[in-house]
C-alpha atoms as a PDB file:
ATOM      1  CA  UNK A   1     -31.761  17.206   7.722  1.00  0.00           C
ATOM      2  CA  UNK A   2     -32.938  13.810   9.084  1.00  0.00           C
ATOM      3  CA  UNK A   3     -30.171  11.369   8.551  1.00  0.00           C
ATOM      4  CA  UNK A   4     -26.591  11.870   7.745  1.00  0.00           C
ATOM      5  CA  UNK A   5     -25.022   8.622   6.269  1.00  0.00           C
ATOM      6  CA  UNK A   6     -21.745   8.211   6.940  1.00  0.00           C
ATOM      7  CA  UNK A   7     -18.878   6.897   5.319  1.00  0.00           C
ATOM      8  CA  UNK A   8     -15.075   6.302   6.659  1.00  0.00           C
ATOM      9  CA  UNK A   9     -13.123   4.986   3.740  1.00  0.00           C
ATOM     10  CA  UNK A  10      -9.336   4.190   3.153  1.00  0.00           C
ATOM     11  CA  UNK A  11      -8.193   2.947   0.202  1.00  0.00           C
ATOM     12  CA  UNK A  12     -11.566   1.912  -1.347  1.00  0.00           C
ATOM     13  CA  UNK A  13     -12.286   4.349  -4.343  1.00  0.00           C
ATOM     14  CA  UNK A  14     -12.869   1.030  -6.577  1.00  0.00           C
ATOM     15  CA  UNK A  15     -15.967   0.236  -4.398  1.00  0.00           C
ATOM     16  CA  UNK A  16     -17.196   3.855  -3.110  1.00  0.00           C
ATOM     17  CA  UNK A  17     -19.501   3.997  -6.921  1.00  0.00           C
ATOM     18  CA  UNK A  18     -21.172   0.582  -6.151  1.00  0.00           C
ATOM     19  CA  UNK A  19     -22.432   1.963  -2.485  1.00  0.00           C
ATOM     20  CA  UNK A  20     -22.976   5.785  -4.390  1.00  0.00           C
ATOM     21  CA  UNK A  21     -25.744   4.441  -6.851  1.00  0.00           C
ATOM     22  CA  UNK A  22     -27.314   2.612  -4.012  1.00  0.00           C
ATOM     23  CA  UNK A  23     -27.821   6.717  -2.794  1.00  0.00           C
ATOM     24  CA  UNK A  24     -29.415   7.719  -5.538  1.00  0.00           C
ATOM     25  CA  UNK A  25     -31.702   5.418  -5.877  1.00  0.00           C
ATOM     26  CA  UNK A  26     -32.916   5.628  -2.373  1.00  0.00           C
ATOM     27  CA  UNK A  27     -37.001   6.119  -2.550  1.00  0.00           C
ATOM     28  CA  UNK A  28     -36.248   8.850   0.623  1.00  0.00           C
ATOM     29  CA  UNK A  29     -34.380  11.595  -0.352  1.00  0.00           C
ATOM     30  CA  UNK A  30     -33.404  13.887   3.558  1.00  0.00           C
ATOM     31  CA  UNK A  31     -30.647  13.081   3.718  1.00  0.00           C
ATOM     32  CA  UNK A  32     -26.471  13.760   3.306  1.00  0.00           C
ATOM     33  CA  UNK A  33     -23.632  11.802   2.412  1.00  0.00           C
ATOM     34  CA  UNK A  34     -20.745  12.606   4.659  1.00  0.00           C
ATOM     35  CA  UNK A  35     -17.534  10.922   3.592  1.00  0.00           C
ATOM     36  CA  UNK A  36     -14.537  11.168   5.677  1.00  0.00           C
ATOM     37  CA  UNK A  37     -11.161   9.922   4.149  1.00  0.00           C
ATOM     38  CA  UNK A  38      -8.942   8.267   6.207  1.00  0.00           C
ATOM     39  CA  UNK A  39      -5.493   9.487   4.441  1.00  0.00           C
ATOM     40  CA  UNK A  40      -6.228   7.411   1.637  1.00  0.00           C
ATOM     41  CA  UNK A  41      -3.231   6.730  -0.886  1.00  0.00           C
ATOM     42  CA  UNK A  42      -5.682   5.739  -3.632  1.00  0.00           C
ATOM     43  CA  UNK A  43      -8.090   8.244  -5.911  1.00  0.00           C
ATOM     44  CA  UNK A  44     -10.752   8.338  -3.071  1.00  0.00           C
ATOM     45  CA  UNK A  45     -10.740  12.409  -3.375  1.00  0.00           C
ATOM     46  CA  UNK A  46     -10.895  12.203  -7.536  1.00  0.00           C
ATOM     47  CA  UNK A  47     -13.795   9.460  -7.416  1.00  0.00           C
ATOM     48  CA  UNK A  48     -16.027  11.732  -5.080  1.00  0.00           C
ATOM     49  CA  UNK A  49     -15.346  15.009  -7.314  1.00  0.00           C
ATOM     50  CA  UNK A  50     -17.008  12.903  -9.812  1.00  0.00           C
ATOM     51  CA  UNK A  51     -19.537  12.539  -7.782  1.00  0.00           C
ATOM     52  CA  UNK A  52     -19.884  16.457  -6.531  1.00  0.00           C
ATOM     53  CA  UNK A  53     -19.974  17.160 -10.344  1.00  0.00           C
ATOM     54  CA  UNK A  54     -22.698  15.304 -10.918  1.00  0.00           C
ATOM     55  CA  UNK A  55     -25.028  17.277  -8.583  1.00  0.00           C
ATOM     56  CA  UNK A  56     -27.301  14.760  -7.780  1.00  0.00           C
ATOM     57  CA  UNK A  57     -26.699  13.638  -3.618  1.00  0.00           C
ATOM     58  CA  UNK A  58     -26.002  16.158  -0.934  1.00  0.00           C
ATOM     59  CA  UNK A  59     -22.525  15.195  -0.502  1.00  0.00           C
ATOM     60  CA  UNK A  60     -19.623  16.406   1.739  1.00  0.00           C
ATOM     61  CA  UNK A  61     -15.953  14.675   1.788  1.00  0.00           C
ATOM     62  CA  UNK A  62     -13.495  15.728   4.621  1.00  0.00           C
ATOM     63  CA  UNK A  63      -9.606  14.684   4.212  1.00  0.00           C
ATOM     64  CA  UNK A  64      -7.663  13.488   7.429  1.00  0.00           C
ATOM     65  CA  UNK A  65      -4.700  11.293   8.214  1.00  0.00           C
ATOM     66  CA  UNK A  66      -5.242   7.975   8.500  1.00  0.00           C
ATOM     67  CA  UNK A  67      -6.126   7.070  12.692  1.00  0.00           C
ATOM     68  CA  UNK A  68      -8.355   4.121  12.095  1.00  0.00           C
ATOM     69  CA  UNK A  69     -11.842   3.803  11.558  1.00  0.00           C
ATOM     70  CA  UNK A  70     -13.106   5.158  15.396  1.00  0.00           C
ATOM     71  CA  UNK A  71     -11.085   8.516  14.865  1.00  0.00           C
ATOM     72  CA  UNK A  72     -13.243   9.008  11.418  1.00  0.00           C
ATOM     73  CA  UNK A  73     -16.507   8.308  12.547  1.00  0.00           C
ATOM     74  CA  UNK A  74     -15.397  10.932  15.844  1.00  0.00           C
ATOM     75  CA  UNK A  75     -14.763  13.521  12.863  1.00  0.00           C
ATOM     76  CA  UNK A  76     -18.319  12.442  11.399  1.00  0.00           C
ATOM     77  CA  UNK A  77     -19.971  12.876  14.264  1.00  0.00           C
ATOM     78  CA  UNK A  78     -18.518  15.929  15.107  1.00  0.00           C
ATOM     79  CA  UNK A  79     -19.357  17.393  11.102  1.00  0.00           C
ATOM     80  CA  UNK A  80     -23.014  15.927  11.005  1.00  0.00           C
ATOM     81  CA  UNK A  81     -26.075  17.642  10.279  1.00  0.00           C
ATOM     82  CA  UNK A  82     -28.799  14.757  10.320  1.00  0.00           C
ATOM     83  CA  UNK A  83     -30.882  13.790  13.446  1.00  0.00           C
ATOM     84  CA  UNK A  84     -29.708  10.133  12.452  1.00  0.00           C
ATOM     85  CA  UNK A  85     -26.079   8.827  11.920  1.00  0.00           C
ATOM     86  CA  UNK A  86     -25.994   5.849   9.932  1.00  0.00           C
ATOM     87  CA  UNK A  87     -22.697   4.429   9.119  1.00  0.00           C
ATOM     88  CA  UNK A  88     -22.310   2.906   5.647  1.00  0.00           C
ATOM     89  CA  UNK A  89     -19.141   1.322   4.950  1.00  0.00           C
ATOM     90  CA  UNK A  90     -17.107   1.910   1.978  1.00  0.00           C
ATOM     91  CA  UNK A  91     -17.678  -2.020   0.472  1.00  0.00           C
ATOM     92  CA  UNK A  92     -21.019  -1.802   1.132  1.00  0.00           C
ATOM     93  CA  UNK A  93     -24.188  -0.513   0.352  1.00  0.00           C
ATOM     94  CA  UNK A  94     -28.188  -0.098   0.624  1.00  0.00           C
ATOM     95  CA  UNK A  95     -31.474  -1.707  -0.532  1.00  0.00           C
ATOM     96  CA  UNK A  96     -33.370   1.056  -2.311  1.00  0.00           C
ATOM     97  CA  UNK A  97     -35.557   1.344   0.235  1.00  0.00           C
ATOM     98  CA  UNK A  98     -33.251   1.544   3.304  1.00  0.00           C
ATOM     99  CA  UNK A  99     -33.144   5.229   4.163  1.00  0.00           C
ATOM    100  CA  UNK A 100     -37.652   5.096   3.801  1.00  0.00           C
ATOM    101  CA  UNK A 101     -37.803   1.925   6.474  1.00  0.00           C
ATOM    102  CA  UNK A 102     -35.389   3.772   8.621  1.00  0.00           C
ATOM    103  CA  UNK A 103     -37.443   6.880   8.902  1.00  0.00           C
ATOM    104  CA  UNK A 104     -40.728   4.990   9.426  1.00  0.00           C
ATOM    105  CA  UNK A 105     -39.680   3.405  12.161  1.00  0.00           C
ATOM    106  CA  UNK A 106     -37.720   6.435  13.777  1.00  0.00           C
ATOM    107  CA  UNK A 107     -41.199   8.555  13.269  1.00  0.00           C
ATOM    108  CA  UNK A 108     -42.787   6.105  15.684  1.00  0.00           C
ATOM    109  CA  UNK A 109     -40.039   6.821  18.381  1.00  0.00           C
ATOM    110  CA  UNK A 110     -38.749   9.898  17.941  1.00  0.00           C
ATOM    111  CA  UNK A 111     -40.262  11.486  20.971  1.00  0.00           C
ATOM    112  CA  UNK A 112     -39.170   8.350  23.523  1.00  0.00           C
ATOM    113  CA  UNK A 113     -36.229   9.755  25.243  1.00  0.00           C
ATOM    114  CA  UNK A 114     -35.112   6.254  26.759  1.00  0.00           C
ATOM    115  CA  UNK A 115     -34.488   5.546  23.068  1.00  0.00           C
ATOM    116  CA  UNK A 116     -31.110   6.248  21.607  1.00  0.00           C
ATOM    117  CA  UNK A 117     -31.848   4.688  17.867  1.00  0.00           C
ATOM    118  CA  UNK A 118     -32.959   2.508  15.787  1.00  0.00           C
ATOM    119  CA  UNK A 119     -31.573  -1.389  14.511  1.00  0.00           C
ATOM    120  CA  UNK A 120     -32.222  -3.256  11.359  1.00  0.00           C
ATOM    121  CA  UNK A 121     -30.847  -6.547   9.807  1.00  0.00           C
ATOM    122  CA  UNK A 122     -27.813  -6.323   7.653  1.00  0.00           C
ATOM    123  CA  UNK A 123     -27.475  -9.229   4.365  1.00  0.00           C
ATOM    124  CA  UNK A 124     -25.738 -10.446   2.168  1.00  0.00           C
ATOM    125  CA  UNK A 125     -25.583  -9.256  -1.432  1.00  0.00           C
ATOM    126  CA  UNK A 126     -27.639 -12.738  -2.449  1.00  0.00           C
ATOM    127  CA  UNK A 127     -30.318 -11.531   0.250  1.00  0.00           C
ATOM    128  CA  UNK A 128     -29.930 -13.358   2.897  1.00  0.00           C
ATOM    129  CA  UNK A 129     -29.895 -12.502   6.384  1.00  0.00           C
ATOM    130  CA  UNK A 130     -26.355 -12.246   8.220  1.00  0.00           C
ATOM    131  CA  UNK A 131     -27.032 -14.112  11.819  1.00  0.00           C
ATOM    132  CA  UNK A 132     -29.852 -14.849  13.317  1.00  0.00           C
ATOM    133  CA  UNK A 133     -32.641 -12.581  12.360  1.00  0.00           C
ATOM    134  CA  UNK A 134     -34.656 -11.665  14.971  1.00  0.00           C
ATOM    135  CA  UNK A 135     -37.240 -13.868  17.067  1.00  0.00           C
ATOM    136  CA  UNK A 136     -39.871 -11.185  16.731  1.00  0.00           C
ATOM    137  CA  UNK A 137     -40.723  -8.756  14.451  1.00  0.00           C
ATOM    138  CA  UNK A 138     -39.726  -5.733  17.027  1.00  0.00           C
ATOM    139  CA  UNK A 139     -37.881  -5.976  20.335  1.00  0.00           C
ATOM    140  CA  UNK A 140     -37.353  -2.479  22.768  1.00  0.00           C
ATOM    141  CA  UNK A 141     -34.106  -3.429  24.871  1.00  0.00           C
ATOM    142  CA  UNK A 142     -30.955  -2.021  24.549  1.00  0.00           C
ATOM    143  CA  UNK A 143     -28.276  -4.113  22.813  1.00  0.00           C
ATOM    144  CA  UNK A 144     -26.786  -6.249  25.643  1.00  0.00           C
ATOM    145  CA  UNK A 145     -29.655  -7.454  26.415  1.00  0.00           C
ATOM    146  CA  UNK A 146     -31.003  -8.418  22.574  1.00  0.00           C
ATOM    147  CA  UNK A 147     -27.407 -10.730  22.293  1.00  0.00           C
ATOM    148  CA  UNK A 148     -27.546 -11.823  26.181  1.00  0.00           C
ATOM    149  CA  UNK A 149     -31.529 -12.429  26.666  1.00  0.00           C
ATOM    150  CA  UNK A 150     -32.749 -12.658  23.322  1.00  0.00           C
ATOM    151  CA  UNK A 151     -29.841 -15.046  21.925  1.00  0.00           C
ATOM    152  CA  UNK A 152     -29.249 -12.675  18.765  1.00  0.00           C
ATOM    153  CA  UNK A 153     -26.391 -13.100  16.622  1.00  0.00           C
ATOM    154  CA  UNK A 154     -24.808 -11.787  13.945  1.00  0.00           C
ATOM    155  CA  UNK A 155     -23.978  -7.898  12.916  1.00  0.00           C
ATOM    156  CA  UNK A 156     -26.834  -5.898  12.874  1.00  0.00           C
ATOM    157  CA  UNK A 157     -27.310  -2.002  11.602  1.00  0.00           C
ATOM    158  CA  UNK A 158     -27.701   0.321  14.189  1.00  0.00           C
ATOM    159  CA  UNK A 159     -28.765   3.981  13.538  1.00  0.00           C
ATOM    160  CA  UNK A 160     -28.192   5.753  16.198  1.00  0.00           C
ATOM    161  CA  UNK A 161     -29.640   9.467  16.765  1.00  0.00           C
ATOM    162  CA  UNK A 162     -26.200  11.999  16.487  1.00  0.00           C
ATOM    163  CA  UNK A 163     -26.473  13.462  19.821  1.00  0.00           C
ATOM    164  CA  UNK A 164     -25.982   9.823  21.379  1.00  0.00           C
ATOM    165  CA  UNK A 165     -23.070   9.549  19.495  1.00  0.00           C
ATOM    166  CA  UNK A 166     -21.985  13.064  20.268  1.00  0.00           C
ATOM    167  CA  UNK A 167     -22.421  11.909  23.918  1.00  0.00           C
ATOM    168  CA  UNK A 168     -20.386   8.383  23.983  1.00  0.00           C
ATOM    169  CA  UNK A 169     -17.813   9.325  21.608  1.00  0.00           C
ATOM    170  CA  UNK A 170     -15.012   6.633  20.541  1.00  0.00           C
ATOM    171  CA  UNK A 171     -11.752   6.799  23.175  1.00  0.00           C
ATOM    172  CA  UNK A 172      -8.221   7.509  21.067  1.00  0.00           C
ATOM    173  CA  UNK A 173      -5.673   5.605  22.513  1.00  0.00           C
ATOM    174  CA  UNK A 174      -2.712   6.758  21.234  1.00  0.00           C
ATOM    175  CA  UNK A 175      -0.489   4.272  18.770  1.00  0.00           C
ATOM    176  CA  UNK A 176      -3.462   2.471  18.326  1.00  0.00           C
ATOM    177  CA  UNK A 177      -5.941   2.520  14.935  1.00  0.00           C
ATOM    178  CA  UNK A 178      -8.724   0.159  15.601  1.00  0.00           C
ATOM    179  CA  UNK A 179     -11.108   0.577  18.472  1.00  0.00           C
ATOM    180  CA  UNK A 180     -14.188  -2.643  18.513  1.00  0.00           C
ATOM    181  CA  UNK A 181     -17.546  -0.789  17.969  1.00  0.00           C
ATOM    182  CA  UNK A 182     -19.251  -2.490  21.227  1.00  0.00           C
ATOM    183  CA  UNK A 183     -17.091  -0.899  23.044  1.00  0.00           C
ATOM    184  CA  UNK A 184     -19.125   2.473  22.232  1.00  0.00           C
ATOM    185  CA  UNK A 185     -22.659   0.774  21.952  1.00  0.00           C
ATOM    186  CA  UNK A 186     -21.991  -1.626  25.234  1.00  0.00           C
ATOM    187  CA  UNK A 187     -21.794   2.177  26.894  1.00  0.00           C
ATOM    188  CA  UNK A 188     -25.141   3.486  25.096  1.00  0.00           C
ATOM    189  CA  UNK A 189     -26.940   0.319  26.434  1.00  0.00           C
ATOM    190  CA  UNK A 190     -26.498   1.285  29.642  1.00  0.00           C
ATOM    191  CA  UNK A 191     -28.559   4.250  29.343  1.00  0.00           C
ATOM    192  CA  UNK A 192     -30.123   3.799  25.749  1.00  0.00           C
ATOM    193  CA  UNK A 193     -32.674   1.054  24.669  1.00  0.00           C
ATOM    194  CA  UNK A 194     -33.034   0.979  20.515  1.00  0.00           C
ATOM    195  CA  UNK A 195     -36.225  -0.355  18.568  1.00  0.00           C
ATOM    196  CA  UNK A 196     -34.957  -3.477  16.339  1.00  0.00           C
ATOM    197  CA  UNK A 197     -36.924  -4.329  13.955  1.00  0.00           C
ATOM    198  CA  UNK A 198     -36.816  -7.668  11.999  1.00  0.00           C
ATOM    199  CA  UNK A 199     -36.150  -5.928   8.124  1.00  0.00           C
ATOM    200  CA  UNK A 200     -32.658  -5.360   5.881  1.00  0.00           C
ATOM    201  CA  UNK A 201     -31.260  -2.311   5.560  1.00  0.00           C
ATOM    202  CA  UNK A 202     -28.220  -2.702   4.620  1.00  0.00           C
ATOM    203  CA  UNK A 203     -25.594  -5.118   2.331  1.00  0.00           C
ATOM    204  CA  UNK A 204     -22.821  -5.682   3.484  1.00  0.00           C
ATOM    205  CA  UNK A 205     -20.204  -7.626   1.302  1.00  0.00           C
ATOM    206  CA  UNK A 206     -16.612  -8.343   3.898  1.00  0.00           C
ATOM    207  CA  UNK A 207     -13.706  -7.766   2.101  1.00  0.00           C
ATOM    208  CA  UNK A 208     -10.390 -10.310   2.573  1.00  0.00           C
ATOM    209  CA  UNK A 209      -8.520  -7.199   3.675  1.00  0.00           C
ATOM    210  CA  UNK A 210     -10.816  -5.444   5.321  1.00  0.00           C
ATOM    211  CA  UNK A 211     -11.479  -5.179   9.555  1.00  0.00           C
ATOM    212  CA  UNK A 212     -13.894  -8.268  10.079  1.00  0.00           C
ATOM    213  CA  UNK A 213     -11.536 -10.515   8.107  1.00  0.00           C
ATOM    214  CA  UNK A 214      -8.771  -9.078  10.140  1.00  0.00           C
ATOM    215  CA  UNK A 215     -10.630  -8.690  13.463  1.00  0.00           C
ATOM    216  CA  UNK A 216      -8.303 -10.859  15.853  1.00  0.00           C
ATOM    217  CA  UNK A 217      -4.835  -9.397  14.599  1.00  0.00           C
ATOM    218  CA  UNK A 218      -6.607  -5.425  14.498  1.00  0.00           C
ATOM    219  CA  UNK A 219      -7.653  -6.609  18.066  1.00  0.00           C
ATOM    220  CA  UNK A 220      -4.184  -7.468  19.455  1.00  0.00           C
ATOM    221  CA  UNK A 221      -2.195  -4.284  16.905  1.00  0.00           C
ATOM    222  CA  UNK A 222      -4.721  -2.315  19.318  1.00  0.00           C
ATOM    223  CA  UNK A 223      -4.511  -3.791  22.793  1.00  0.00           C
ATOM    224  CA  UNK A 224      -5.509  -1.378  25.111  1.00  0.00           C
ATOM    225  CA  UNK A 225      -8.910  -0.708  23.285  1.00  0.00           C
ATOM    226  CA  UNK A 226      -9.362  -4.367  23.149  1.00  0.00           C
ATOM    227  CA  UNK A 227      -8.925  -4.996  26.822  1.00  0.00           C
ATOM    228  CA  UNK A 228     -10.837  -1.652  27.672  1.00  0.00           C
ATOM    229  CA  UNK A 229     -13.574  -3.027  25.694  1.00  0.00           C
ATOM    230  CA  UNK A 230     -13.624  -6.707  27.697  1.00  0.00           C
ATOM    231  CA  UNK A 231     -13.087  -5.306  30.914  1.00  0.00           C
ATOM    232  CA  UNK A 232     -15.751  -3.146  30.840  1.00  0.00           C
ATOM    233  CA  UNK A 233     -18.404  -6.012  29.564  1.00  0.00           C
ATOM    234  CA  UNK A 234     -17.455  -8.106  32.210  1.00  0.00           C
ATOM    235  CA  UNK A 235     -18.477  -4.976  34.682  1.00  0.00           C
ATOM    236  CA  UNK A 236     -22.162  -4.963  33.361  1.00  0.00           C
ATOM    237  CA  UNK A 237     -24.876  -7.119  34.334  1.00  0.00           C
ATOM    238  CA  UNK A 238     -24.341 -10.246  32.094  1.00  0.00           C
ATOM    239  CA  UNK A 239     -24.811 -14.032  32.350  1.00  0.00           C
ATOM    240  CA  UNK A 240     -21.788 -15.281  34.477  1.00  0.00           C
ATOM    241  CA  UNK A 241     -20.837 -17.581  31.537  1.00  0.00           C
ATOM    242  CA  UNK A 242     -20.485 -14.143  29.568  1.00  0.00           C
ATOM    243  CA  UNK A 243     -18.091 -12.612  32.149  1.00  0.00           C
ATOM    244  CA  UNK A 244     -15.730 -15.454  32.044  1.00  0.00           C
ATOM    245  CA  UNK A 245     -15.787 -14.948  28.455  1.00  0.00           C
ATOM    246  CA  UNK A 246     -14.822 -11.767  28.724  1.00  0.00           C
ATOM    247  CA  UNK A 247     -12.202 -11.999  31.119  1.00  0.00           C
ATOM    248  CA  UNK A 248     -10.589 -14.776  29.285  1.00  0.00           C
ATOM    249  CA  UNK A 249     -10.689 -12.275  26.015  1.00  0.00           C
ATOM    250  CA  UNK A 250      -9.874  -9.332  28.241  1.00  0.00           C
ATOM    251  CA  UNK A 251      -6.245 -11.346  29.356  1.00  0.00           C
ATOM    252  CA  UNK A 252      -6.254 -12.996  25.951  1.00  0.00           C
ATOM    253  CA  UNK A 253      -5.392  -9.108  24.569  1.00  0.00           C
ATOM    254  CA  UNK A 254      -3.831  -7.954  27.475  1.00  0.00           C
ATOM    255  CA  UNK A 255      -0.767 -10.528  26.334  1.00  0.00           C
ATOM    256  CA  UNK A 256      -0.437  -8.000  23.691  1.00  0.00           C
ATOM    257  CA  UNK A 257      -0.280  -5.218  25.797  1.00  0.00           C
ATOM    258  CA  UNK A 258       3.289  -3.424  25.733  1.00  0.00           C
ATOM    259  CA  UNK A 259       5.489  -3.779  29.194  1.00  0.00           C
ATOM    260  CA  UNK A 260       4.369  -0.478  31.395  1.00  0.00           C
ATOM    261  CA  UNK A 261       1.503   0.597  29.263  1.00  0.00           C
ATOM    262  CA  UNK A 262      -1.707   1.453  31.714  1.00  0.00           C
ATOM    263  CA  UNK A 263      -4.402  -0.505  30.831  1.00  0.00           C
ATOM    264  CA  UNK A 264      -8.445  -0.739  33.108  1.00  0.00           C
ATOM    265  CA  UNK A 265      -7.481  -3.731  35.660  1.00  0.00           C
ATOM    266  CA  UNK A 266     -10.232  -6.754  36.341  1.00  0.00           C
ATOM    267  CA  UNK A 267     -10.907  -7.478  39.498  1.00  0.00           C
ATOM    268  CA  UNK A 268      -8.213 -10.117  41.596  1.00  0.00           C
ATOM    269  CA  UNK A 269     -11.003 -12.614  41.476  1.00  0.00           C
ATOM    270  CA  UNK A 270     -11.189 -12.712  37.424  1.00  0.00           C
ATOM    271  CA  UNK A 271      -7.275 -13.371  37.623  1.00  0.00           C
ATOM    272  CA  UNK A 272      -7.874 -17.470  37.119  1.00  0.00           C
ATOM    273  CA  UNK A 273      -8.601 -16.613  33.840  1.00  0.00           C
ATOM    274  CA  UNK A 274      -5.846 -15.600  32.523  1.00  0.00           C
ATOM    275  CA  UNK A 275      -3.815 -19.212  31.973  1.00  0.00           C
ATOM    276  CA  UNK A 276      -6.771 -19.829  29.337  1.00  0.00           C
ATOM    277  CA  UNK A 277      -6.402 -16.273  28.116  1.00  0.00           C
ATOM    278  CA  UNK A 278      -2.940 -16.559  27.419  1.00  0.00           C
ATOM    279  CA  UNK A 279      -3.288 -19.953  25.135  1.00  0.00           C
ATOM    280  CA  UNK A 280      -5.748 -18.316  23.458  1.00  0.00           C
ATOM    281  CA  UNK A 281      -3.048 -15.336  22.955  1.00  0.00           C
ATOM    282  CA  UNK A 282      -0.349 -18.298  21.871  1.00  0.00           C
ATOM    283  CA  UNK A 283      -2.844 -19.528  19.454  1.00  0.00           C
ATOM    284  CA  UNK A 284      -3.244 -16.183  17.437  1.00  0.00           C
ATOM    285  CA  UNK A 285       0.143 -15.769  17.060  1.00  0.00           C
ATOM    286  CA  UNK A 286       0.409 -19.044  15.422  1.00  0.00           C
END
């Protein structure tokens, strides 16, 4: 099995059909769907037995409270079978040619073991690009170094290979459901460059209720992951204007932190920071 796609849902049975056709009429066909349901309430399970009766996709669905998105793709990881774990979210979905451009590219790189995966563009469902696009039609680096060096912006769609995932798996803090995804893929850069490559593979339609929409509040209902993640970036070697961003964002959350909970300290000389942090904190609770 080359590639497991991967899909954390809650609550999204209404969209899960939209982002299943765009499976089946994939041009590459090694490949599995694993879904994992994060205790939906809705008729998530129903909608994929409809799917499983129909035969046609290589599909598996695992059941599991509801922990947030980072505790579901852990589970994925953990239950995949492809040497590629792409996540596809539940509201969105692929170009028909998605899965084929992914393998072409990983066939080139396969054998580099300083690569940990592969990154295409995501867009919108109109077609166009979501950020900046690329300013060449491949770039090796790892991931800090495309936003930091290579001034890219925007969300991009990483696939990385499952046994880097197996190896930096997402940190479970407990009473908290979100973790940020560069928390996890600041860590692979440090050991992991990726081929990105200047093509979509992936739509990605944000939904008014879902985590992007949402990020600032799911960022201070999960403090500790938030700082974790800030604290850390301002450890690697970044521009000095991106550490003070960081350390303003890493106080900005800690605000939110609850009175005696242990959270990854910054260094005394990063403590001027935290007057701006905290407006920034009194400005999101507004």
């Amino acid at each position: 099995m080359l590639i497991t796609v991967f899909t954390p849902t809650y609550n999204r049975a209404h969209l899960l059909p939209r982002l299943y056709e765009s499976l089946k009429a994939q041009s590459f066909h090694d490949f599995e769907w694993l879904i994992v349901d994060d205790g939906s309430s809705d008729d998530t399970e129903t909608v994929v037995n409809g799917f499983l009766k129909d035969g046609i996709l290589n599909i598996r669905y695992i059941y599991q409270p509801n922990g947030g998105k980072h505790r579901a793709i852990n589970r994925g990881v953990s239950d995949a079978m492809g040497e590629l774990f792409f996540i596809a979210d539940s509201d969105d979905y692929l170009p028909n040619s998605s899965l084929a451009t992914i393998n072409d590219y990983y066939q080139r790189v396969k054998n580099d073991m300083t690569i940990g995966g592969i990154c295409g563009l995501d867009m919108s469902p109109a077609g166009k690009i979501i950020g900046s696009g690329l300013p060449l039609e491949e770039i090796m680096c790892n991931s800090l170094e495309l936003r930091m060096k290579y001034r890219v912006t925007g969300d991009l769609k990483e696939v990385f290979y499952t046994h880097v995932m197996k190896e930096f798996p997402f940190p479970e803090f407990d009473g908290e459901k979100f973790c940020p995804e560069a928390l996890v893929w600041n860590r692979i850069s440090q050991k992991y460059k990726l081929l990105f490559f200047n093509e979509p593979i992936y739509v990605a339609e944000y939904q008014p209720e879902g985590i992007t929409a949402g990020i600032t509040m799911a960022r201070m209902s999960s403090p500790v992951a938030s700082v974790t993640t800030y604290k850390e970036l301002n450890s690697y070697k970044i521009p000095v204007k991106e550490k003070i961003k960081a350390a303003i964002n890493y106080w900005r959350f800690h605000a939110c932190v609850p009175h005696g909970k242990p959270v990854p300290q910054l260094p005394w000389y990063w403590f001027w920071c935290q007057p701006l942090g905290y407006l920034m904190h009194l400005k999101d609770k507004r």
